[in-house]
Protein backbone atom coordinates (compact mmCIF):
# COMPACT_ATOMS: atom_id res chain seq x y z
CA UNK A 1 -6.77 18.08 12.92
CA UNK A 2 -7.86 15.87 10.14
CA UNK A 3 -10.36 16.36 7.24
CA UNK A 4 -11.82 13.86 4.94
CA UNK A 5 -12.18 15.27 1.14
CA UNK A 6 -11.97 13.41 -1.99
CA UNK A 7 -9.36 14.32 -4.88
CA UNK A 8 -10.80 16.80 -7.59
CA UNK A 9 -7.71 15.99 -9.44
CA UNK A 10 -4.96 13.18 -9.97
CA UNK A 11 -1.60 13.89 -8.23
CA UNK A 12 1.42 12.64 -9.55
CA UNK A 13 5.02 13.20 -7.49
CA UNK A 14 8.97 12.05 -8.56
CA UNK A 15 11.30 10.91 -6.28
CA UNK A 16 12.55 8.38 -4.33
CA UNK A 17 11.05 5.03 -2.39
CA UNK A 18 12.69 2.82 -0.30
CA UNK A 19 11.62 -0.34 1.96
CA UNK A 20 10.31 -0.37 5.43
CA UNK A 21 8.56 -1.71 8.07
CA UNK A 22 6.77 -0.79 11.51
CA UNK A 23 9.73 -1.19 13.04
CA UNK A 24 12.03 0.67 10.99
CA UNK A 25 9.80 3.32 9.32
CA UNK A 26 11.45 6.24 11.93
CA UNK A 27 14.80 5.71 11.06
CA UNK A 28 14.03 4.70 7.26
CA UNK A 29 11.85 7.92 7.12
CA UNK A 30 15.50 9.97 7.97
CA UNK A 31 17.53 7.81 5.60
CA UNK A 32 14.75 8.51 2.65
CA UNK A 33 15.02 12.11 3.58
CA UNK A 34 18.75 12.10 3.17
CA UNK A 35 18.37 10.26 -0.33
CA UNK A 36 15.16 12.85 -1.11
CA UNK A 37 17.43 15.81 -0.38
CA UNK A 38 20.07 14.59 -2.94
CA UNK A 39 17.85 14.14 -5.83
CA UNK A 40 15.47 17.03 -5.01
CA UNK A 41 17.76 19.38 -7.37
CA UNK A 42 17.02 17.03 -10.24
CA UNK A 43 12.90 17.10 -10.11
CA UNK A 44 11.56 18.41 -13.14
CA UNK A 45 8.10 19.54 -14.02
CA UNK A 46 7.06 20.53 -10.42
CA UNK A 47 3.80 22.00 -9.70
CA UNK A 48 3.74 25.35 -7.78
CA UNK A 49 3.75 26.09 -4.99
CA UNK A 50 6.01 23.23 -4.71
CA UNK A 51 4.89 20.25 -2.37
CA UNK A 52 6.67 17.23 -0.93
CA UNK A 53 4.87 14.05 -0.45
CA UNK A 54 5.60 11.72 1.58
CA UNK A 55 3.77 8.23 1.55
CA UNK A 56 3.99 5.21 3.75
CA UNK A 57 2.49 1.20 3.89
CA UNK A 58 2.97 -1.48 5.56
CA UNK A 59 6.81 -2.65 2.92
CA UNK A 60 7.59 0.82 1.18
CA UNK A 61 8.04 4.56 1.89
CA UNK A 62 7.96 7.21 -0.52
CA UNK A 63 9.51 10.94 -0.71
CA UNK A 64 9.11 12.92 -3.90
CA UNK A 65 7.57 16.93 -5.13
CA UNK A 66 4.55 16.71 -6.72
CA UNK A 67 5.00 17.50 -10.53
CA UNK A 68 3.01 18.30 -13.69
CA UNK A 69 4.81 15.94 -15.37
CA UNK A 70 6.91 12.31 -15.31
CA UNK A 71 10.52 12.38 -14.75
CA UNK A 72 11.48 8.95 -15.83
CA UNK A 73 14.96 8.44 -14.09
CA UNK A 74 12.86 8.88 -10.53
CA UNK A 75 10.38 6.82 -8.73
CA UNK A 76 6.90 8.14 -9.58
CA UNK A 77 3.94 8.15 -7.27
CA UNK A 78 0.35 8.60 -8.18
CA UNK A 79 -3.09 9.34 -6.59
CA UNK A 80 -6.39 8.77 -8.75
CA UNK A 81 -8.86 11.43 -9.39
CA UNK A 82 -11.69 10.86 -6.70
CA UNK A 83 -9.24 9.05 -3.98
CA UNK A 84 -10.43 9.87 0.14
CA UNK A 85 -7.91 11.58 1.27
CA UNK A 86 -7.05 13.60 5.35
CA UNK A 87 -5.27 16.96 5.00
CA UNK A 88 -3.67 18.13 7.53
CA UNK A 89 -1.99 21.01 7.88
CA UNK A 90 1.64 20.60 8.91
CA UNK A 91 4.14 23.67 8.48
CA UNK A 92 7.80 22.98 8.11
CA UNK A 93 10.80 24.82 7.22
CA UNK A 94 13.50 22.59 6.51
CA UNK A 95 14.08 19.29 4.85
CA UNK A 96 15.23 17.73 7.75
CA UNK A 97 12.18 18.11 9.94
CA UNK A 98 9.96 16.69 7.32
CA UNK A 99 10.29 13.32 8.44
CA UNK A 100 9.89 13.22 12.20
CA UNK A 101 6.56 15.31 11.31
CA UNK A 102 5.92 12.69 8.90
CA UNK A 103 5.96 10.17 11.52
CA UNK A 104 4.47 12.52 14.28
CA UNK A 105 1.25 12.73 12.39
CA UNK A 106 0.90 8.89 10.94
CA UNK A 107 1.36 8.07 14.49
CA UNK A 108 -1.73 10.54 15.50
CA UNK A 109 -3.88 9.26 12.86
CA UNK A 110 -3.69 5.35 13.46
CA UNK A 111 -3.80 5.36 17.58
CA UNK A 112 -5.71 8.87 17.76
CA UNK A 113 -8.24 9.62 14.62
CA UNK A 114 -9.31 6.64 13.07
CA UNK A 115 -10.00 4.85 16.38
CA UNK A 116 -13.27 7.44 16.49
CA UNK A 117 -13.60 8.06 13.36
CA UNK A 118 -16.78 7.52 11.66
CA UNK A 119 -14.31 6.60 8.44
CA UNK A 120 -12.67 3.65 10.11
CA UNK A 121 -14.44 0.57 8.45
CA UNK A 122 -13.19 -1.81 11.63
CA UNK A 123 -9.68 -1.57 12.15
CA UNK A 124 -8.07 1.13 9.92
CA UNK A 125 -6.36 -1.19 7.43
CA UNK A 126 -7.98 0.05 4.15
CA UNK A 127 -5.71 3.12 4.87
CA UNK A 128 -2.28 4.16 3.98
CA UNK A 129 -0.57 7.20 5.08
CA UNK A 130 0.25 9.83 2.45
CA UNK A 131 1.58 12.95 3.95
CA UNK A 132 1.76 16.25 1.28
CA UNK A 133 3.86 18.88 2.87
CA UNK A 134 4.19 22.12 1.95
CA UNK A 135 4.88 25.26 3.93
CA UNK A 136 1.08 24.78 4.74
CA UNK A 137 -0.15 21.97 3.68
CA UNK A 138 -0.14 18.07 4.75
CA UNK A 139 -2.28 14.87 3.58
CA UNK A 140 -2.77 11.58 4.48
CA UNK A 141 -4.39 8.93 2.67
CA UNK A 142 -4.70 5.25 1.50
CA UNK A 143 -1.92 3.97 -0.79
């Protein structure tokens, strides 16, 4: 389900971030989705195909299309240019299932992957979930 590859490129996303916690980050992932889908409209300089990220830590979540270029009056999220990163493909259709997937699949990759994975250096912290969806295409990594 999940495979390790290291960014070619940077990746830079607009939109919106909010905070959380473990305890929260269900129902703050369907609040951020509701602010996301309100400012979506307004994202300028996306990349096509168009994809939604989705990134999580321990304090913050983030929602946002990944872009070619800044849009200042939005959050902004960036990945670095060699980062580790797990895709995973995760197919959606509409906005409003994007975060329960989102969740779905952090969940599988902290009590499922990186308990056996050869990538956990001892107990998974180093990682951060970022989730890229498109109609194909999902990612986690360390934020």
């Amino acid at each position: 389900m999940f495979e390790v590859e290291r960014l070619t490129q940077a990746v830079r996303a607009s939109g919106v971030t909010m905070s959380t916690s473990e305890e929260t980050l269900f129902a703050d992932l369907q609040a951020l989705g509701r602010r996301y889908a309100k400012i979506k409209p307004s994202i300028q300089h996306l990349q096509t195909p168009v994809h939604t990220l989705v990134a999580s830590s321990d304090q913050k979540i983030f929602m946002g299309d990944v872009t070619t270029g800044e849009n200042r009056a939005l959050d902004q999220f960036h990945l670095e240019s060699g980062q580790l990163v797990v895709k995973v493909p995760v197919p959606y259709r509409m906005q409003a299932a994007l975060p329960a997937k989102a969740a779905r699949i952090r969940k599988a990759f902290y009590q499922d992957w990186l308990l056996i994975s050869p990538m956990n250096p001892g107990n998974g912290r180093m990682w951060r979930s970022i989730i890229t969806a498109s109609v194909t295409s999902v990612s986690q990594s360390r934020w």
